[in-house]
C-alpha atoms as a PDB file:
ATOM      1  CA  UNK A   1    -124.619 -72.162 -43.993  1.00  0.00           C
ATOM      2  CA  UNK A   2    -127.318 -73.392 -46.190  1.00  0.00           C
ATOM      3  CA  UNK A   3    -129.735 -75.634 -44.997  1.00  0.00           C
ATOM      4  CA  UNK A   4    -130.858 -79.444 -46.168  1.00  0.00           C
ATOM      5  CA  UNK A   5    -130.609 -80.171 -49.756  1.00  0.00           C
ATOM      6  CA  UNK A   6    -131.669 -82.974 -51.436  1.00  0.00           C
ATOM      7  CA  UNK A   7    -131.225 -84.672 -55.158  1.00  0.00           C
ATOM      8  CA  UNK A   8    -130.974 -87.518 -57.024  1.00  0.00           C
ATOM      9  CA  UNK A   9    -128.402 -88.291 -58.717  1.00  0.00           C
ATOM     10  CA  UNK A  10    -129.368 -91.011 -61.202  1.00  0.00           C
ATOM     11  CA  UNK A  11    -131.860 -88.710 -63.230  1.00  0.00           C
ATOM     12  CA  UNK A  12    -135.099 -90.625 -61.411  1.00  0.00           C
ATOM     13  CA  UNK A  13    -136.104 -90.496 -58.003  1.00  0.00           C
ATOM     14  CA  UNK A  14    -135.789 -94.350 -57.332  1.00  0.00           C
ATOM     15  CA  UNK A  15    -132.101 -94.070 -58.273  1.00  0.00           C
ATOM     16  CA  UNK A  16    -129.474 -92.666 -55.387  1.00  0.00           C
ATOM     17  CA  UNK A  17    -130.257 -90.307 -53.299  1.00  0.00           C
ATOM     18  CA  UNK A  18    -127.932 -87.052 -52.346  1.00  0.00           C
ATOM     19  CA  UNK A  19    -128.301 -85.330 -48.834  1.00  0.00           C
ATOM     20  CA  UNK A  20    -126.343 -82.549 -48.172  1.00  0.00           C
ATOM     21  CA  UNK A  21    -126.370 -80.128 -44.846  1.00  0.00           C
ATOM     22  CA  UNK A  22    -123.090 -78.500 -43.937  1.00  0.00           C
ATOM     23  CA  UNK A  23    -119.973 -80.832 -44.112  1.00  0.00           C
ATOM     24  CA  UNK A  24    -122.334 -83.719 -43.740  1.00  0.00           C
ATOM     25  CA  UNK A  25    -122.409 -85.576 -47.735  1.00  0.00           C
ATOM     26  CA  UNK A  26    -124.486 -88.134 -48.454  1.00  0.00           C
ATOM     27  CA  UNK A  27    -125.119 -91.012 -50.676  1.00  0.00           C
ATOM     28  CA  UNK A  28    -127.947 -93.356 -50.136  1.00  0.00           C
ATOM     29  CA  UNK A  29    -128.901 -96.148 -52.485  1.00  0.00           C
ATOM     30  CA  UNK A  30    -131.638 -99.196 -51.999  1.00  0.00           C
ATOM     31  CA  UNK A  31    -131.932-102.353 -54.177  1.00  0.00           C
ATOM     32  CA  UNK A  32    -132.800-105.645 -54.136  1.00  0.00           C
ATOM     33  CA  UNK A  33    -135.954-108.343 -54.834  1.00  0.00           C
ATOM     34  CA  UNK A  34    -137.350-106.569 -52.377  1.00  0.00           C
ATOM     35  CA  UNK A  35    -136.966-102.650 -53.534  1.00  0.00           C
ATOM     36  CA  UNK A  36    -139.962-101.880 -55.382  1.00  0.00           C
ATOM     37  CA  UNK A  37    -140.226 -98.223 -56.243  1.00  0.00           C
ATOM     38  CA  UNK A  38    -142.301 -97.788 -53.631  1.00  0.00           C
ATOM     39  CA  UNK A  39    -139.655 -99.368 -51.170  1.00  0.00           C
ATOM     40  CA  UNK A  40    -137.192 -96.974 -52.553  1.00  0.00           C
ATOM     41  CA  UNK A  41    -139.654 -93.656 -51.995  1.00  0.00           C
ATOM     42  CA  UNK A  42    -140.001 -94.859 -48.801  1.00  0.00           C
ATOM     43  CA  UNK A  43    -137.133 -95.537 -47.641  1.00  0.00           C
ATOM     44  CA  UNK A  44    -135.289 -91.857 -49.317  1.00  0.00           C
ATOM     45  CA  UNK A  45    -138.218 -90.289 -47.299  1.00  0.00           C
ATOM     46  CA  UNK A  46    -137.261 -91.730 -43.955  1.00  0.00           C
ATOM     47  CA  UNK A  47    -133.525 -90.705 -44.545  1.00  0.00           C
ATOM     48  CA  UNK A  48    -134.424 -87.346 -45.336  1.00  0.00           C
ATOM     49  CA  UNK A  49    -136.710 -86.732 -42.355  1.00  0.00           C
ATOM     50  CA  UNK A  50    -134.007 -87.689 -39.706  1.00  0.00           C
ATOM     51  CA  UNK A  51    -131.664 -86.196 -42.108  1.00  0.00           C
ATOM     52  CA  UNK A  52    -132.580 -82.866 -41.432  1.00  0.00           C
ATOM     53  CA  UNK A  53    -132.294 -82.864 -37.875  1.00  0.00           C
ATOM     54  CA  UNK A  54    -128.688 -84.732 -37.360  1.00  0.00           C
ATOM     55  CA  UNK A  55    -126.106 -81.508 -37.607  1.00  0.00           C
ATOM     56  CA  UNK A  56    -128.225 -79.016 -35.488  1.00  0.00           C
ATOM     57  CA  UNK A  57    -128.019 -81.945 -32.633  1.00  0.00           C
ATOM     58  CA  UNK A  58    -124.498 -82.722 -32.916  1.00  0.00           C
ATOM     59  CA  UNK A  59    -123.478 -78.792 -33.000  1.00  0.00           C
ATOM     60  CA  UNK A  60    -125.821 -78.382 -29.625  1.00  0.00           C
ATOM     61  CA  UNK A  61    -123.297 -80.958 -28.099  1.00  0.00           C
ATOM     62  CA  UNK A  62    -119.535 -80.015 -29.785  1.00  0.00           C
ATOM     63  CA  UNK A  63    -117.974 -78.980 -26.511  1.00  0.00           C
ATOM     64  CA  UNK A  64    -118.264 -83.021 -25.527  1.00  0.00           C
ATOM     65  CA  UNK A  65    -117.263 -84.615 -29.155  1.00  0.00           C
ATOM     66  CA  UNK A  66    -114.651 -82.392 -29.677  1.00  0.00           C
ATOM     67  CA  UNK A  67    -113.284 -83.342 -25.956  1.00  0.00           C
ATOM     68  CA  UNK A  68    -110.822 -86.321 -25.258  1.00  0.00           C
ATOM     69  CA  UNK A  69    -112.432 -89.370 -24.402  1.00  0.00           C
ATOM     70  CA  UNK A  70    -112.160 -91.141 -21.014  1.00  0.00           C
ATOM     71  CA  UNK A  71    -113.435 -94.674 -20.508  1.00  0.00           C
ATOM     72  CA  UNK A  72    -116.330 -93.068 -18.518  1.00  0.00           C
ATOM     73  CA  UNK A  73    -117.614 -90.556 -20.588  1.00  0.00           C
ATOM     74  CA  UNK A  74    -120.487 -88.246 -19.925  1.00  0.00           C
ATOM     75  CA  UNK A  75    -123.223 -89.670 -21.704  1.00  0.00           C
ATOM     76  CA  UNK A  76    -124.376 -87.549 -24.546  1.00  0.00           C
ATOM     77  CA  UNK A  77    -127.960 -86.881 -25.323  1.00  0.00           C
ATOM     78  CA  UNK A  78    -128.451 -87.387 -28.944  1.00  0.00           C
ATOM     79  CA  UNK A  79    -128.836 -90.802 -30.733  1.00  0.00           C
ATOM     80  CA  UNK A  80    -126.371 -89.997 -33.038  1.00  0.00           C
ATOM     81  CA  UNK A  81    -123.875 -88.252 -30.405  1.00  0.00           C
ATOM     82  CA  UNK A  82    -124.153 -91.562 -28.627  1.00  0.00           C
ATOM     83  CA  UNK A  83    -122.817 -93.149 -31.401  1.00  0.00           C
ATOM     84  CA  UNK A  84    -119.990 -91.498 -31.603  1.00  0.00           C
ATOM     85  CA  UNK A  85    -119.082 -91.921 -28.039  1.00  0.00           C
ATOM     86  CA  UNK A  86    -119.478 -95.750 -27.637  1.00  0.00           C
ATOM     87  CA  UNK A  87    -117.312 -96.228 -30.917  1.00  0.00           C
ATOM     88  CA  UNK A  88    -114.445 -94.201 -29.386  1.00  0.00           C
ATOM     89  CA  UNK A  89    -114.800 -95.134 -25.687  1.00  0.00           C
ATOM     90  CA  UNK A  90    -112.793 -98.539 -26.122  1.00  0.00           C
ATOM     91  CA  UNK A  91    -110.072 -96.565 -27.108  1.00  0.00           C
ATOM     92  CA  UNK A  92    -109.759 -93.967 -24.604  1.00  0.00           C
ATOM     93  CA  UNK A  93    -107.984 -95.532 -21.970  1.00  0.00           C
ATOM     94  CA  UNK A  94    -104.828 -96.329 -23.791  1.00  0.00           C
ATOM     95  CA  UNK A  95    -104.841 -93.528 -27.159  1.00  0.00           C
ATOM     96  CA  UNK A  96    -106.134 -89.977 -27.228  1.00  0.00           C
ATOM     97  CA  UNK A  97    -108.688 -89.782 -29.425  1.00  0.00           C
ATOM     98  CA  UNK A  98    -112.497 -87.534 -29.329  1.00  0.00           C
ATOM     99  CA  UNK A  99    -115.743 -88.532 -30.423  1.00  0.00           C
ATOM    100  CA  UNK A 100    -115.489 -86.873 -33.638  1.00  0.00           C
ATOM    101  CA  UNK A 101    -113.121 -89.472 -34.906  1.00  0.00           C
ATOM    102  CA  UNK A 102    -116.717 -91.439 -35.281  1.00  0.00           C
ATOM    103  CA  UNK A 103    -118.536 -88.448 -36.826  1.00  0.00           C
ATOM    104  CA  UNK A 104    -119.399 -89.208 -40.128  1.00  0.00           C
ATOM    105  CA  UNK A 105    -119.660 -92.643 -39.348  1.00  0.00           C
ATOM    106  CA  UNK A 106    -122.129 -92.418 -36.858  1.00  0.00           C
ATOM    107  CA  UNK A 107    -123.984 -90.094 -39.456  1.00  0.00           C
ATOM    108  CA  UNK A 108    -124.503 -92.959 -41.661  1.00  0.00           C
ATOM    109  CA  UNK A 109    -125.344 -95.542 -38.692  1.00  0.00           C
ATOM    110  CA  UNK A 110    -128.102 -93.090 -37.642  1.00  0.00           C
ATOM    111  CA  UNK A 111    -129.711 -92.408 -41.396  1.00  0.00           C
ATOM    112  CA  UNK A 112    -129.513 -96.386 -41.950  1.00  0.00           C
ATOM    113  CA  UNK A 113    -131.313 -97.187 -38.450  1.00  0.00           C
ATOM    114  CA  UNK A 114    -133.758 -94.661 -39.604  1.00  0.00           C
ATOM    115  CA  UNK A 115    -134.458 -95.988 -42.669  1.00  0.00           C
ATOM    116  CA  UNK A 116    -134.495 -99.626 -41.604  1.00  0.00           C
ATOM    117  CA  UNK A 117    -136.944 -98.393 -38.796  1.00  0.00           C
ATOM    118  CA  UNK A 118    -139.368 -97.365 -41.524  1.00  0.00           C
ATOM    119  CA  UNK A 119    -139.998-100.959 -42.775  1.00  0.00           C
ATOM    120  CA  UNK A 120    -140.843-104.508 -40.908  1.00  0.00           C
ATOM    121  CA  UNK A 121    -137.801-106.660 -40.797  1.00  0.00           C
ATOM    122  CA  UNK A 122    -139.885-108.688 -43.604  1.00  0.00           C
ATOM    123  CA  UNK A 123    -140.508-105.966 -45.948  1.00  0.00           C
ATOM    124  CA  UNK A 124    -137.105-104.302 -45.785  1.00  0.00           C
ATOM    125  CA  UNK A 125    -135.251-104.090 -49.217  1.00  0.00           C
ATOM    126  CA  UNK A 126    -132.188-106.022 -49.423  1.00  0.00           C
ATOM    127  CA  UNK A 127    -129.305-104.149 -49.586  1.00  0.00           C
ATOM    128  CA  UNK A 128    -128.990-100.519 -48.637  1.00  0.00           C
ATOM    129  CA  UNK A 129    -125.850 -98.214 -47.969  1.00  0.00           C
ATOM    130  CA  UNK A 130    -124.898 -94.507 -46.550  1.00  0.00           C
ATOM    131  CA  UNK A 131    -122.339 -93.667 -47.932  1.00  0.00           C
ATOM    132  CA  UNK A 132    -120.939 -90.092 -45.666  1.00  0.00           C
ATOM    133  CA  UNK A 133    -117.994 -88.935 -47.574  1.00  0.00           C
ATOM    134  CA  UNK A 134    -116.671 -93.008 -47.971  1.00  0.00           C
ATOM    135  CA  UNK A 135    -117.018 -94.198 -44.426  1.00  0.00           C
ATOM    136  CA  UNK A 136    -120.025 -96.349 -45.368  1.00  0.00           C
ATOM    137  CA  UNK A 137    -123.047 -98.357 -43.026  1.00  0.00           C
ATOM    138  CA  UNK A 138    -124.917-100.917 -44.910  1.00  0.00           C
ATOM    139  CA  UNK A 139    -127.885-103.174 -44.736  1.00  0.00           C
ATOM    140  CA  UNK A 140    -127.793-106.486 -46.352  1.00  0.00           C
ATOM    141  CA  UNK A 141    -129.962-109.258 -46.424  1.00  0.00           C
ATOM    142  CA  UNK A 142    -130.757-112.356 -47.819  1.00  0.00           C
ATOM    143  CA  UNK A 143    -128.203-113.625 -50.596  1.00  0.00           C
ATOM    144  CA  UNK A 144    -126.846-109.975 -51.890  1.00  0.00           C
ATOM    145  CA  UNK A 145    -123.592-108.813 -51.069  1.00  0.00           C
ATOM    146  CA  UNK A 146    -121.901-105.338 -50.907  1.00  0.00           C
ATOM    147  CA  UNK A 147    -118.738-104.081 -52.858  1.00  0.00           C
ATOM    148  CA  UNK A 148    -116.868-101.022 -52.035  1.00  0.00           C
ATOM    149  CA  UNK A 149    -113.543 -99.588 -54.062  1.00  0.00           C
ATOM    150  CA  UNK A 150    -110.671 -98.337 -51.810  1.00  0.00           C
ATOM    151  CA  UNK A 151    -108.576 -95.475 -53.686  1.00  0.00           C
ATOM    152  CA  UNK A 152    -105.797 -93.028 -53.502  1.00  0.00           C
ATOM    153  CA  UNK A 153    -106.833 -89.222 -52.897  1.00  0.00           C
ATOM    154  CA  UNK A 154    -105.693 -89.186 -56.609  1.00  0.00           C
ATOM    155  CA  UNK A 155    -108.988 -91.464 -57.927  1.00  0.00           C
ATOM    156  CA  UNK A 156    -106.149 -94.720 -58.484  1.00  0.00           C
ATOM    157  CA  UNK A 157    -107.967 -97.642 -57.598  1.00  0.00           C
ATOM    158  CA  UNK A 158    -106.365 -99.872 -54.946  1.00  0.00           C
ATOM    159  CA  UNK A 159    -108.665-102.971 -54.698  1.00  0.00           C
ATOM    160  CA  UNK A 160    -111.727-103.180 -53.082  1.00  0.00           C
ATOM    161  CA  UNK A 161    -113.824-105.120 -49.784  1.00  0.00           C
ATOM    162  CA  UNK A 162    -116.544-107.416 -50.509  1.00  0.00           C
ATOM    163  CA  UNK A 163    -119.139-108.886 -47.656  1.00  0.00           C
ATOM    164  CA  UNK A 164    -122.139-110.849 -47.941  1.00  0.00           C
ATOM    165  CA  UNK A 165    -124.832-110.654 -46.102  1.00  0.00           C
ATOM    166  CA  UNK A 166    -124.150-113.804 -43.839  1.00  0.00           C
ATOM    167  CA  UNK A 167    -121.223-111.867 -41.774  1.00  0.00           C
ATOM    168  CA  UNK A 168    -121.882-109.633 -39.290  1.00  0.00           C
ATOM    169  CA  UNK A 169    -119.753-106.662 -40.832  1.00  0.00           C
ATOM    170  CA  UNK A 170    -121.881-103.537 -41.698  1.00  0.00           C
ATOM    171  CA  UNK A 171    -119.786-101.019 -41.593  1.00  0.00           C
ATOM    172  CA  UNK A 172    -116.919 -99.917 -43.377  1.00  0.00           C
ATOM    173  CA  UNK A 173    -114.423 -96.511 -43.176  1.00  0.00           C
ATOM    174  CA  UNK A 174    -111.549 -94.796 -44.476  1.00  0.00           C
ATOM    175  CA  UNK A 175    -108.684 -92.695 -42.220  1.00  0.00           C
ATOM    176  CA  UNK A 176    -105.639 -91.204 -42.403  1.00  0.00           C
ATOM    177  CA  UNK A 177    -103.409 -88.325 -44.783  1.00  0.00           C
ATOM    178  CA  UNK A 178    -105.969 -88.545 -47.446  1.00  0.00           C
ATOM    179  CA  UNK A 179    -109.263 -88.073 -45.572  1.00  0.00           C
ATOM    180  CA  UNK A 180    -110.900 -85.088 -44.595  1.00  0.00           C
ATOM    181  CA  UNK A 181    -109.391 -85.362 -41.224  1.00  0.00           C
ATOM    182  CA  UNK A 182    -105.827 -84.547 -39.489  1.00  0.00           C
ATOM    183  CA  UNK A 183    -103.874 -87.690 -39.172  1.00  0.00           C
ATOM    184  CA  UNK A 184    -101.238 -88.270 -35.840  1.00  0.00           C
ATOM    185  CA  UNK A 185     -99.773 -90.742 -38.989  1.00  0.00           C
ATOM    186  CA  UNK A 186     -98.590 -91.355 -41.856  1.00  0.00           C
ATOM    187  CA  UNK A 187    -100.693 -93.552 -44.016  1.00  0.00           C
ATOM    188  CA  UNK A 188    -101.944 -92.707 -46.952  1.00  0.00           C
ATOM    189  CA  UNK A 189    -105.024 -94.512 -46.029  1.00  0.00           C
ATOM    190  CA  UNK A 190    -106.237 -96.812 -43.166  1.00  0.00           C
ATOM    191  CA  UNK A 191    -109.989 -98.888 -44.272  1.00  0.00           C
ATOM    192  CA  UNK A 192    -111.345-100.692 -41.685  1.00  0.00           C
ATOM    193  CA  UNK A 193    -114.547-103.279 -41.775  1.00  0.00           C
ATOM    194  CA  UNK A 194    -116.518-103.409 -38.297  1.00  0.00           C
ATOM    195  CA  UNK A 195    -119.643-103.981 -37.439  1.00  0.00           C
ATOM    196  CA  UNK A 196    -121.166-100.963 -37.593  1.00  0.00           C
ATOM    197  CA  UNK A 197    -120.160 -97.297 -39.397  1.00  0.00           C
ATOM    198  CA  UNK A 198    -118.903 -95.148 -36.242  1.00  0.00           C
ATOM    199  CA  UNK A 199    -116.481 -98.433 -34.846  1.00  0.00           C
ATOM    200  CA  UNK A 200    -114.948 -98.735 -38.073  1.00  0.00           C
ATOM    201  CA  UNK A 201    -114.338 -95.229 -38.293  1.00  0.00           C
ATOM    202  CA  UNK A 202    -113.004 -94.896 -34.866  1.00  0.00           C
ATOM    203  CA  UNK A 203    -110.931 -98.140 -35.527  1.00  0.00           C
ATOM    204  CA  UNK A 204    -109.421 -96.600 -38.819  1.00  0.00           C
ATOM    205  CA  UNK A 205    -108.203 -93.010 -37.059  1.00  0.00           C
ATOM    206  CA  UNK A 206    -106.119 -95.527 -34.463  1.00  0.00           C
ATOM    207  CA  UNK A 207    -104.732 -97.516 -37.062  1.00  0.00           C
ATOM    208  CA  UNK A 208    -104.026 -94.696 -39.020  1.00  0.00           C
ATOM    209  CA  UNK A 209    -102.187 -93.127 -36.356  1.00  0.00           C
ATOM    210  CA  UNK A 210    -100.387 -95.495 -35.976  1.00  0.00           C
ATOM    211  CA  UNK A 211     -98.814 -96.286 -39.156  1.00  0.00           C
ATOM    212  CA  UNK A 212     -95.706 -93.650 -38.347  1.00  0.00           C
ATOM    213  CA  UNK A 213     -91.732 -93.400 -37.857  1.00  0.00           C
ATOM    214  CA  UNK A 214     -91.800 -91.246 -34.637  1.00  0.00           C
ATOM    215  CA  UNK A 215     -89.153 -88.425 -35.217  1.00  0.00           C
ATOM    216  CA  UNK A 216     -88.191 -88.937 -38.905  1.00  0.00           C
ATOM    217  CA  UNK A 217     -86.567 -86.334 -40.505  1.00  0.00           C
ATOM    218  CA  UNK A 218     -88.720 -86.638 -43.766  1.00  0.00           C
ATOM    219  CA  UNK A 219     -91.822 -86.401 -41.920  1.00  0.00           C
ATOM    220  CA  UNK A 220     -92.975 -82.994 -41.342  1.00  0.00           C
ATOM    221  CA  UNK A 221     -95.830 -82.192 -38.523  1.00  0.00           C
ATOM    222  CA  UNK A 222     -97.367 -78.379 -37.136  1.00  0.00           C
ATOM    223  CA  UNK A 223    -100.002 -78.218 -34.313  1.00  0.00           C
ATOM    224  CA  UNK A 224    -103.328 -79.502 -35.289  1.00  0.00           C
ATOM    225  CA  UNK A 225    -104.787 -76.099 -34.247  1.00  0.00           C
ATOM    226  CA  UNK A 226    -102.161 -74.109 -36.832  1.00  0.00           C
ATOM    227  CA  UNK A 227    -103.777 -76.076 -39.358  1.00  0.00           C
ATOM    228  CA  UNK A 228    -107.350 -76.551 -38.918  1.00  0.00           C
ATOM    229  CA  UNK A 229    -108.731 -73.811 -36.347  1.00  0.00           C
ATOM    230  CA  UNK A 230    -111.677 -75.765 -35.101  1.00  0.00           C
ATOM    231  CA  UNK A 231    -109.645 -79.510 -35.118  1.00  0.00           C
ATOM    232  CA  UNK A 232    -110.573 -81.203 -32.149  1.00  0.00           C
ATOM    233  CA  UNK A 233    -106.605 -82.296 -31.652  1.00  0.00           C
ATOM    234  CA  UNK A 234    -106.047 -78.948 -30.254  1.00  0.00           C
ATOM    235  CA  UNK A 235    -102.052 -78.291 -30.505  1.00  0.00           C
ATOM    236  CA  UNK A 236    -100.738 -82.295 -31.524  1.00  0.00           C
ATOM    237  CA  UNK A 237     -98.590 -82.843 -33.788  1.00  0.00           C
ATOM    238  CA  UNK A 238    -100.354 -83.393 -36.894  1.00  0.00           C
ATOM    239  CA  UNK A 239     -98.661 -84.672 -40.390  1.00  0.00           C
ATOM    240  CA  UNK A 240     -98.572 -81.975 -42.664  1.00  0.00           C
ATOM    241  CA  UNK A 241     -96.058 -83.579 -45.213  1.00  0.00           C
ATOM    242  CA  UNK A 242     -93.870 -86.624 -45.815  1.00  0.00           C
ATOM    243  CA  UNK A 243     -91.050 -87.052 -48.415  1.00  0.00           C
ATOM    244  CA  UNK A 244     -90.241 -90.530 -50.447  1.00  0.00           C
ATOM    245  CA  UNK A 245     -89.409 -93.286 -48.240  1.00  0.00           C
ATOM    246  CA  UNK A 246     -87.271 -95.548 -49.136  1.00  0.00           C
ATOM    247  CA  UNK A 247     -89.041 -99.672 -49.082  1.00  0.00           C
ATOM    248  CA  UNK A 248     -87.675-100.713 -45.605  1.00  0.00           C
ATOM    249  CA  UNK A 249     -88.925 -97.430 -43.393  1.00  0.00           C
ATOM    250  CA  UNK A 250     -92.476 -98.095 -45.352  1.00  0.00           C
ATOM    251  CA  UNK A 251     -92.562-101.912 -44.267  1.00  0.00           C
ATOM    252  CA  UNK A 252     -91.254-100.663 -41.093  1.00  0.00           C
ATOM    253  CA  UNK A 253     -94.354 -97.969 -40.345  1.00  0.00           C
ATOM    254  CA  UNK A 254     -96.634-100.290 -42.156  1.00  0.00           C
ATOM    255  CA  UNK A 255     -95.687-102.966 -39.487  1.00  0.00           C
ATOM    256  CA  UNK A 256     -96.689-100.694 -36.223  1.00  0.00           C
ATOM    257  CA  UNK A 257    -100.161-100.177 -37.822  1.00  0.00           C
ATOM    258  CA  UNK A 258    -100.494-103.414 -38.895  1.00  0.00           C
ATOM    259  CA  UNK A 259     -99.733-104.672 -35.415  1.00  0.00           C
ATOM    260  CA  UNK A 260    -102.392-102.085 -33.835  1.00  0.00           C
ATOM    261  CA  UNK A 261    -104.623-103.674 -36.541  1.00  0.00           C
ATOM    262  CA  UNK A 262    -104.003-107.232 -35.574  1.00  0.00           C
ATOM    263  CA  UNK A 263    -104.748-105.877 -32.140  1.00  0.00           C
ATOM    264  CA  UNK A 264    -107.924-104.604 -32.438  1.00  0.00           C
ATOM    265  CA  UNK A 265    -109.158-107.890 -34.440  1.00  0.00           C
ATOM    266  CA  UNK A 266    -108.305-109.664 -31.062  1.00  0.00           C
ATOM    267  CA  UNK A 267    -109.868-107.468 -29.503  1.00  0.00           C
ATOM    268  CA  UNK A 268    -113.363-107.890 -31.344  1.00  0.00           C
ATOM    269  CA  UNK A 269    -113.234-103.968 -31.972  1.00  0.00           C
ATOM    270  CA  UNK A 270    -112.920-104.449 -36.411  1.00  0.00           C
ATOM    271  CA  UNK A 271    -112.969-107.625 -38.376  1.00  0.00           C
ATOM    272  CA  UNK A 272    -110.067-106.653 -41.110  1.00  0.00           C
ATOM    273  CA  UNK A 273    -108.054-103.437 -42.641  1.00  0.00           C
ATOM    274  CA  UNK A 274    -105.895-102.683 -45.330  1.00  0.00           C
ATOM    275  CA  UNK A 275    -103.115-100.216 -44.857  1.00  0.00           C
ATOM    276  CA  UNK A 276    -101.335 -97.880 -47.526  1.00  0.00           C
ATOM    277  CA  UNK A 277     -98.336 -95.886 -47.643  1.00  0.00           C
ATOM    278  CA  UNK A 278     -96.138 -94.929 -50.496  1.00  0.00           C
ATOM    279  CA  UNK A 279     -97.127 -97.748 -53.093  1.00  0.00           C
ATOM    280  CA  UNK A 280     -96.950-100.176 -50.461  1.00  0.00           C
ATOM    281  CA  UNK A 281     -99.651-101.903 -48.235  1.00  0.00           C
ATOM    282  CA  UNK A 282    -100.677-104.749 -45.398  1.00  0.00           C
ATOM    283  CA  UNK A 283    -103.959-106.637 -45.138  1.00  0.00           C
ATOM    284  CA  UNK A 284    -104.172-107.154 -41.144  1.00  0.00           C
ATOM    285  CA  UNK A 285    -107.363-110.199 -40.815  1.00  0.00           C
ATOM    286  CA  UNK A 286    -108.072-112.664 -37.954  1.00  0.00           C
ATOM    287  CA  UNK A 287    -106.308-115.822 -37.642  1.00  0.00           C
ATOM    288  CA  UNK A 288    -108.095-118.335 -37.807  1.00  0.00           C
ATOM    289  CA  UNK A 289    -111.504-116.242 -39.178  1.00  0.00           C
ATOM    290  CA  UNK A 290    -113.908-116.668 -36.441  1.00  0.00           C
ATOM    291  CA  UNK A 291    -116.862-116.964 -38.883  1.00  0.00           C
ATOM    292  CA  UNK A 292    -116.798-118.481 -42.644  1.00  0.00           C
ATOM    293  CA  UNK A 293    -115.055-115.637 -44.173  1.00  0.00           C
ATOM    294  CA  UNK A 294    -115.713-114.433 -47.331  1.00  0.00           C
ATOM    295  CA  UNK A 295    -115.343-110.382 -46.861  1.00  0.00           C
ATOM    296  CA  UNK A 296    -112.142-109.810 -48.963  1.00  0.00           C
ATOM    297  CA  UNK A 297    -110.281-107.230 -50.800  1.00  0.00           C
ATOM    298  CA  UNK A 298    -109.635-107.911 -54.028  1.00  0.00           C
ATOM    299  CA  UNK A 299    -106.126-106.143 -54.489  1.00  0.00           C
ATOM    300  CA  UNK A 300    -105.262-104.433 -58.129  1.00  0.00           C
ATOM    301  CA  UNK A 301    -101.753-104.756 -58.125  1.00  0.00           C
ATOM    302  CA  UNK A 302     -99.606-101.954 -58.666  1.00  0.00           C
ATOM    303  CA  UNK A 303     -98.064-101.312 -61.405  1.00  0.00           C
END
């Protein structure tokens, strides 16, 4: 495996910046009234320096994130290891799930903090994202907002979240047949919004899961492990395939995830998520909106 690599992307070195070590990918970009060039310099060089040092901790501790979680986890020694266990642990006492459903989320929580470390909370620049592989944490200040597309694993846009910087939301990820993860489901894709990275990625592998028609016929599933040799899901039944379906079996696995989504907005754990499958989807958001709500998708219909 290589080691650290580093680029921009935008032809000048205040434009995005490109990280890349192992399966870790990312994009980091820095704006606002506030991002001078300087700013930007500055912040790219504190992501890079904790960069660098992220995968050799988490592969030091893969024997605990790649175990189930209980409710009373071992506590793991690395920052961004720690991450990854607090977003899973309120799921562990009802689903099976490991701390690596929070990996690359956590990755981005940790660069973020990082970079947001490197400045006074009066100097910071407005808005800044990690993007890891399109589970997303972002800082935002003052009156900027973030926008994020949601698409198909084919490109096709499906709509996409918006969030200004007066809610609390600052995180944002993506689960289920599309990802780069095994899915216990069948959605095509699962986004959550939470307040930070590694809960909204956890979030989005439960919802995901749970979008599903338990014994269907047209659903095909092997053993995680005949699959992926390293997948921390060890021998479960994993999705491998799932035929057309005709509109009421969608609306009907659409409706399980969208109830676990509901769920997990009363329970504080995300603050919205939009669920695919097939050409079909559900927008699952709190009732009434605890806070003036203006993070939204914007839907493109379909045609």
């Amino acid at each position: 495996m290589n080691g650290p690599m580093a680029r921009y992307l935008d032809g000048s070195e205040t434009g995005r910046l490109h990280l890349q070590y192992g399966p870790i990918d990312l994009i980091i970009g820095v704006d606002g009234p506030r991002a001078t060039p300087k700013h930007i310099r500055h912040a790219q060089q504190c992501a890079w320096n904790r960069f660098q040092t992220i995968l050799p901790e988490l592969v030091d501790e893969l024997p605990l994130l790649r175990s189930p979680a209980t409710p009373h986890e071992p506590g793991a020694r690395g920052s961004t290891a720690r991450r990854m266990v607090e977003a899973v642990r309120p799921f562990a006492a009802n689903y099976f799930i490991t701390p690596m459903a929070a990996v690359a989320g956590a990755v981005a929580d940790e660069v973020l903090a990082a970079i947001r470390l490197g400045f006074s909370p009066d100097d910071c620049p407005e808005r800044i994202f990690v993007n890891n592989g399109g589970d997303i944490a972002f800082h935002l200040s003052g009156e900027v907002e973030f926008s994020v597309g949601i698409a198909q694993d084919d490109g096709e846009g499906l709509g996409r979240f918006r969030v200004t910087a007066s809610e609390p939301m600052r995180g944002i990820a993506t689960s289920g047949r599309g990802g780069r993860s095994l899915s216990l489901g069948i959605a095509d894709s699962v986004t959550a919004l939470a307040d930070d990275a590694a809960s909204a990625d956890a979030a989005a592998t439960i919802i995901a899961n749970a979008v599903d028609l338990p014994g269907h016929p047209s659903i095909r599933r092997a053993p995680a492990s005949s699959v992926k040799d390293d997948s921390d899901l060890g021998d479960l039944p994993v999705v491998i395939d799932v035929a057309p379906l005709p509109a009421d079996e969608i609306a009907r696995a659409l409706d399980r995830g969208q109830e676990m989504a509901e769920h997990l907005i009363d329970r504080g754990l995300i603050s919205r998520a939009a669920l695919f499958l097939q050409g079909a989807h559900r927008i699952a958001a709190p009732h009434p909106a605890p806070f003036p709500m203006t993070a939204r998708l914007e839907m493109r219909p379909h045609a």
